[in-house]
N, C-alpha and C. Protein backbone atom coordinates (compact mmCIF):
# COMPACT_ATOMS: atom_id res chain seq x y z
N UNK A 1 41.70 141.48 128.73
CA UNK A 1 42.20 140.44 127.85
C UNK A 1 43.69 140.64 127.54
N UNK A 2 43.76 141.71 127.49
CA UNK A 2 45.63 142.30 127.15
C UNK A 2 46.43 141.72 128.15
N UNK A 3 45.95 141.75 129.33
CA UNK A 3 46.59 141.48 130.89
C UNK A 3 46.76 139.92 130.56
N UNK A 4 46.31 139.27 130.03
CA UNK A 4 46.37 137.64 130.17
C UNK A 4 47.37 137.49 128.85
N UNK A 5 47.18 137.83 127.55
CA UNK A 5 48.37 137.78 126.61
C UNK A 5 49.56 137.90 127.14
N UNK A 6 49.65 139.40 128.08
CA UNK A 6 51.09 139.62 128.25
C UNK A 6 51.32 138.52 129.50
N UNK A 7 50.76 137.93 130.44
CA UNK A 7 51.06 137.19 131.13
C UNK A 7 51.50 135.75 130.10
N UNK A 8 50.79 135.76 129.69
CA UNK A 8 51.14 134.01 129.00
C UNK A 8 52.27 134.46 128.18
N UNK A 9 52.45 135.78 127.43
CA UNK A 9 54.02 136.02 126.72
C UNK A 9 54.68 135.87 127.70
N UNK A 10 54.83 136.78 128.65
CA UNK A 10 56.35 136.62 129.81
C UNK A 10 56.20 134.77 130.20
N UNK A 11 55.61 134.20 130.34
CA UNK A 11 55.62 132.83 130.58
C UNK A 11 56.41 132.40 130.03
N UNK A 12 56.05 132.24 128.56
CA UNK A 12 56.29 131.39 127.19
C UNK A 12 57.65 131.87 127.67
N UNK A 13 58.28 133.06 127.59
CA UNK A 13 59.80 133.69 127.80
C UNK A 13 60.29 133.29 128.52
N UNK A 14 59.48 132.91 129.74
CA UNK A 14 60.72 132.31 130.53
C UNK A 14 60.85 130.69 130.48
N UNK A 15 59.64 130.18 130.14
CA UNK A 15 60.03 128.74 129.64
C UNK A 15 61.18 128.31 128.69
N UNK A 16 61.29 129.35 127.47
CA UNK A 16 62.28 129.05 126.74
C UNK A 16 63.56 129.73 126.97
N UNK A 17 63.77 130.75 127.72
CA UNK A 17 65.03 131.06 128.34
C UNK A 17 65.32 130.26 129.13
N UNK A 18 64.82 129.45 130.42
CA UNK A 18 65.02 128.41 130.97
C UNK A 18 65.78 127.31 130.34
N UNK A 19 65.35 126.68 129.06
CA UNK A 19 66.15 125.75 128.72
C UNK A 19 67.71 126.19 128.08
N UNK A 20 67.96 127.49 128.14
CA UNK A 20 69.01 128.30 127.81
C UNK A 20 70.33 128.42 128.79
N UNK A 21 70.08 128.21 129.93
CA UNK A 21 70.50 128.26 131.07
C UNK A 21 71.18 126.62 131.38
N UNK A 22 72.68 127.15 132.27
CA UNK A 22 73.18 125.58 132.35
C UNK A 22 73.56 125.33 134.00
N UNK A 23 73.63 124.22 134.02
CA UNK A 23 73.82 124.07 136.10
C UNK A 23 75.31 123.92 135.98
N UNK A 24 75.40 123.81 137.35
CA UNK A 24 77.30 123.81 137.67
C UNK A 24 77.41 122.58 137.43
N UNK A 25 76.59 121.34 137.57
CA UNK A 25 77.15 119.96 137.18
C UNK A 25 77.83 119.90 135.63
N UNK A 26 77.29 120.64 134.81
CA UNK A 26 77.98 120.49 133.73
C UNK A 26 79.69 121.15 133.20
N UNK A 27 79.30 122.30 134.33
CA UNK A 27 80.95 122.83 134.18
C UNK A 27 82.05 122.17 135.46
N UNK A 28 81.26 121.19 135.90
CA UNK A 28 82.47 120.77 136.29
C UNK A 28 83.07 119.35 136.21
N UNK A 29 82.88 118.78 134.49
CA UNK A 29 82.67 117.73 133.93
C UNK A 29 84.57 118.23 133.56
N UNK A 30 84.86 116.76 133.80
CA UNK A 30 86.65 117.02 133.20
C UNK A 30 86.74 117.12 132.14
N UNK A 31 88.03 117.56 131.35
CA UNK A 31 88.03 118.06 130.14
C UNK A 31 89.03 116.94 129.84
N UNK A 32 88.62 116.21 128.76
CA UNK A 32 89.71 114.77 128.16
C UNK A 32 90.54 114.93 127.46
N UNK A 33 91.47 114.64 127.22
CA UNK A 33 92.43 115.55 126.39
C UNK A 33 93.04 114.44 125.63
N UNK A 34 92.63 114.26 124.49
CA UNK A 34 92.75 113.18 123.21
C UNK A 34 94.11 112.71 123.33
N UNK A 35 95.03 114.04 123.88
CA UNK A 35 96.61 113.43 123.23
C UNK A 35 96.45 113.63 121.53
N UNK A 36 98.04 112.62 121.18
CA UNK A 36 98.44 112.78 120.14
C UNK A 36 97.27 111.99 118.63
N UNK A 37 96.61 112.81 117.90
CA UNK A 37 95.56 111.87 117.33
C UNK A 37 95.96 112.13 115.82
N UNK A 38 96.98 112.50 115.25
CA UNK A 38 97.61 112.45 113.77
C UNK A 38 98.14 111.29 113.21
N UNK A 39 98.01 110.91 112.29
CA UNK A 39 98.12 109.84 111.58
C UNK A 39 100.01 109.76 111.04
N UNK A 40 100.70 109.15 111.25
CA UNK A 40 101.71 109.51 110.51
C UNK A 40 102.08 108.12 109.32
N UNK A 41 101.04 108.18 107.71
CA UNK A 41 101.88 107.14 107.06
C UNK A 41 102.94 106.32 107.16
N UNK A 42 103.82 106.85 107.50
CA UNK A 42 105.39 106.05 107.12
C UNK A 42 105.52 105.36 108.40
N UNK A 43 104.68 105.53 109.39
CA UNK A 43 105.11 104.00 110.50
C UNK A 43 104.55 102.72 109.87
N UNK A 44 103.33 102.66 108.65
CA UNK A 44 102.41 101.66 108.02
C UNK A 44 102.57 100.90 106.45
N UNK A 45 104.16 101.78 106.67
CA UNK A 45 104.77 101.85 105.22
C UNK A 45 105.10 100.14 104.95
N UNK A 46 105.70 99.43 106.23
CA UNK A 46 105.61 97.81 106.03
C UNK A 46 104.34 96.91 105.63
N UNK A 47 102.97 97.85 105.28
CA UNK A 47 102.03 96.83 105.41
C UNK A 47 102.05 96.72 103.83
N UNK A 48 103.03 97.79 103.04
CA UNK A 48 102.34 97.31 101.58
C UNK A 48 103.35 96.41 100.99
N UNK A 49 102.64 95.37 100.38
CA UNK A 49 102.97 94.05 99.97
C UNK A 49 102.52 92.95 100.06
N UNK A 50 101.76 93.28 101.44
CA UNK A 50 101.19 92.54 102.67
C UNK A 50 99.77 91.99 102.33
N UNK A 51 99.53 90.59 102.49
CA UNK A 51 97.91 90.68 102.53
C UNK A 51 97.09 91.17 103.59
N UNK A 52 95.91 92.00 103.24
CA UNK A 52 95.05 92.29 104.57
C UNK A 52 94.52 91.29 105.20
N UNK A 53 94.79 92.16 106.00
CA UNK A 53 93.55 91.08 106.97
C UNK A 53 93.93 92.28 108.20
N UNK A 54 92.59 91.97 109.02
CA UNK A 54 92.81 92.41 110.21
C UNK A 54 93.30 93.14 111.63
N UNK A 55 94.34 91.69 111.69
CA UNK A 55 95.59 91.91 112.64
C UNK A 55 96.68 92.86 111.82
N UNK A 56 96.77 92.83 110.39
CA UNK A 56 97.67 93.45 109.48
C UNK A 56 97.36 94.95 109.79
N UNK A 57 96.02 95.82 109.52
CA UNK A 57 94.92 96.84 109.99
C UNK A 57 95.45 97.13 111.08
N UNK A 58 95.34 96.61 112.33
CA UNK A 58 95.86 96.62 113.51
C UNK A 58 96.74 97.14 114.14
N UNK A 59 98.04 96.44 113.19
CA UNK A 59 99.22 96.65 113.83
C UNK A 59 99.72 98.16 112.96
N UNK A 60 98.86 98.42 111.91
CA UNK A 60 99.36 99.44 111.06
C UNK A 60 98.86 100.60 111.73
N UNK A 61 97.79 100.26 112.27
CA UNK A 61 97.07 101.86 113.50
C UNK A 61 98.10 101.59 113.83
N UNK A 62 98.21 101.53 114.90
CA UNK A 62 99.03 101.82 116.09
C UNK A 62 100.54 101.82 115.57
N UNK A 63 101.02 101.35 114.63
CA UNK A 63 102.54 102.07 114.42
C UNK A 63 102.31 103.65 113.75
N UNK A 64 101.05 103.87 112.85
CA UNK A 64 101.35 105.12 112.32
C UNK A 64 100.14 106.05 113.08
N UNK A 65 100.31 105.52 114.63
CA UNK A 65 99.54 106.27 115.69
C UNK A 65 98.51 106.96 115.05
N UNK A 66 97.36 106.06 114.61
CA UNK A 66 95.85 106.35 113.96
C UNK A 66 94.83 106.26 115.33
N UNK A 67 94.36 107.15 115.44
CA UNK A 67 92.94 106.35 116.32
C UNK A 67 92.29 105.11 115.44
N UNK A 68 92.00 105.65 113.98
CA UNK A 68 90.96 104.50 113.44
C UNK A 68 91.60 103.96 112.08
N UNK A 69 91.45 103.10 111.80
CA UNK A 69 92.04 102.84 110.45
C UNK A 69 91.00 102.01 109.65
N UNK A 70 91.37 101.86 108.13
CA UNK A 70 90.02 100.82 107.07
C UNK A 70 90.93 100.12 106.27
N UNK A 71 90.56 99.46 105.31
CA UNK A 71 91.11 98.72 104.65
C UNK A 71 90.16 99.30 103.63
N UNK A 72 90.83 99.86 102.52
CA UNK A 72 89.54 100.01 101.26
C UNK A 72 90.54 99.55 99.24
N UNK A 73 88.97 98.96 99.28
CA UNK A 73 89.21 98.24 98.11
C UNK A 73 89.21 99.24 97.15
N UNK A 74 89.57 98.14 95.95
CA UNK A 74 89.75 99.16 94.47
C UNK A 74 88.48 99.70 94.09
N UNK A 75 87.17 98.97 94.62
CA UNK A 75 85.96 99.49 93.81
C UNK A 75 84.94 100.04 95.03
N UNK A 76 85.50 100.16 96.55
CA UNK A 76 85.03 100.24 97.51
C UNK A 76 84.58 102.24 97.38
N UNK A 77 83.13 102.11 97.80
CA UNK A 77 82.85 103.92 98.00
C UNK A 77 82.82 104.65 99.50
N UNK A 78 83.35 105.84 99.58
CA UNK A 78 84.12 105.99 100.33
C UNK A 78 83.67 107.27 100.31
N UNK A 79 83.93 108.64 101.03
CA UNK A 79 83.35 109.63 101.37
C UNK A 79 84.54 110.36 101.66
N UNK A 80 85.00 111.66 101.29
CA UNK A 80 85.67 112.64 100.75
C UNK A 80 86.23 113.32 101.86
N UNK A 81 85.59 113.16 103.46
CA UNK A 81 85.99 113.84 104.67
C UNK A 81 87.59 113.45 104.42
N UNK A 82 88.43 114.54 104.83
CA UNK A 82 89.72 113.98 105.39
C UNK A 82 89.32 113.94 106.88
N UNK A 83 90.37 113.31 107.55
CA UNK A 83 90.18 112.61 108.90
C UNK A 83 91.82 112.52 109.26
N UNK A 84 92.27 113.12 109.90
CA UNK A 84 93.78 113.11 110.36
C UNK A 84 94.56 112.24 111.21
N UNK A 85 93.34 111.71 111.85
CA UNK A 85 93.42 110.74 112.69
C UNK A 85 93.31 109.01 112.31
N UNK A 86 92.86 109.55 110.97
CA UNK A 86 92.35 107.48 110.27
C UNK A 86 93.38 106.96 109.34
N UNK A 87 93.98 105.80 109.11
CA UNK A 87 95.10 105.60 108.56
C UNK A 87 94.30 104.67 107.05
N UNK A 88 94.14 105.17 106.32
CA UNK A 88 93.69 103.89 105.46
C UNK A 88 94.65 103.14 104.60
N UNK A 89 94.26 102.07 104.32
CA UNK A 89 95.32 100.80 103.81
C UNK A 89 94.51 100.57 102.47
N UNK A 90 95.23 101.05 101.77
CA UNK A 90 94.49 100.91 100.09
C UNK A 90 94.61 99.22 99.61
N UNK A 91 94.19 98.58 99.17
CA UNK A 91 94.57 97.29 98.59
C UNK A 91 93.90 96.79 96.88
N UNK A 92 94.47 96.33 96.43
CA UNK A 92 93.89 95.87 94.78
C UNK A 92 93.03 94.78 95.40
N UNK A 93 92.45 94.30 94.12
CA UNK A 93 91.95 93.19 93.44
C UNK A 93 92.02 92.07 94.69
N UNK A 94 93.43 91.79 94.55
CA UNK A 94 93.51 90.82 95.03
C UNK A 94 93.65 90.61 96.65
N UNK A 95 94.01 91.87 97.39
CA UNK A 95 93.97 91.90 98.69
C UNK A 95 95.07 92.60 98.92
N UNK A 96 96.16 92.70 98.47
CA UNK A 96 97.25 92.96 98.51
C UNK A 96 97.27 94.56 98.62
N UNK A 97 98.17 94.65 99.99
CA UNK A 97 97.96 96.23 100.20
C UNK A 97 98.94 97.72 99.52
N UNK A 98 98.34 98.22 98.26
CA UNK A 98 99.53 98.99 97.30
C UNK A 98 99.61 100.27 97.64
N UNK A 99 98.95 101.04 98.59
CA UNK A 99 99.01 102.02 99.30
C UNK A 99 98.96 102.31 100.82
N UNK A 100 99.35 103.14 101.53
CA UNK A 100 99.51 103.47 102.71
C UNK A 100 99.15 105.27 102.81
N UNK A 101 98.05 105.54 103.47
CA UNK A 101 97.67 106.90 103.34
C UNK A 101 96.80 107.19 104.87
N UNK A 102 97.29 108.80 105.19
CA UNK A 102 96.40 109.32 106.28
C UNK A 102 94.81 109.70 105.56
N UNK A 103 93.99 110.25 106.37
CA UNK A 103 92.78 111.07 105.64
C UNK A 103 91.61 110.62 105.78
């Protein structure tokens, strides 16, 4: 009976070392290289004054070279990650955009 435990242990062992193990297809997957992904405020510094909208969002990524950008309101909830890469566009009440910030 001992002889069959230790057979089904070395099994079980190599079943789960098996999934431990990686093939060459995966190492020879290219490596992407993001480039420049920092946010820099002061290219987005024209949007405040501005009403949001959209295209406004838009054009403010890509001058203060954001991957992602938001528009967030005065009473909007929001989550504490900084993000170096996201440009957010603060706006009041009324739409009107009174901040310009990375994070």
């Amino acid at each position: 009976m001992s002889w069959k435990l230790a057979s089904l242990g070395s099994l079980l062992a190599v079943v789960v070392l098996s999934g431990c193990s990686s093939t060459q297809e995966a190492a020879k997957e290219p490596v992407v290289d993001a480039g420049h992904t920092r946010c820099d405020a002061k290219g987005a510094d024209f949007a405040i004054g501005q009403k949001a909208s959209s295209s406004l969002l838009e054009q403010a990524r890509v001058k203060a070279g954001a991957q992602t950008a938001r528009i967030l309101g005065p009473h909007d909830m929001i989550t504490l990650e900084y993000r170096s890469d996201r440009l957010n566009l603060n706006a009041d009440d009324s739409g009107v955009i009174t901040r310009v910030n990375c994070g």
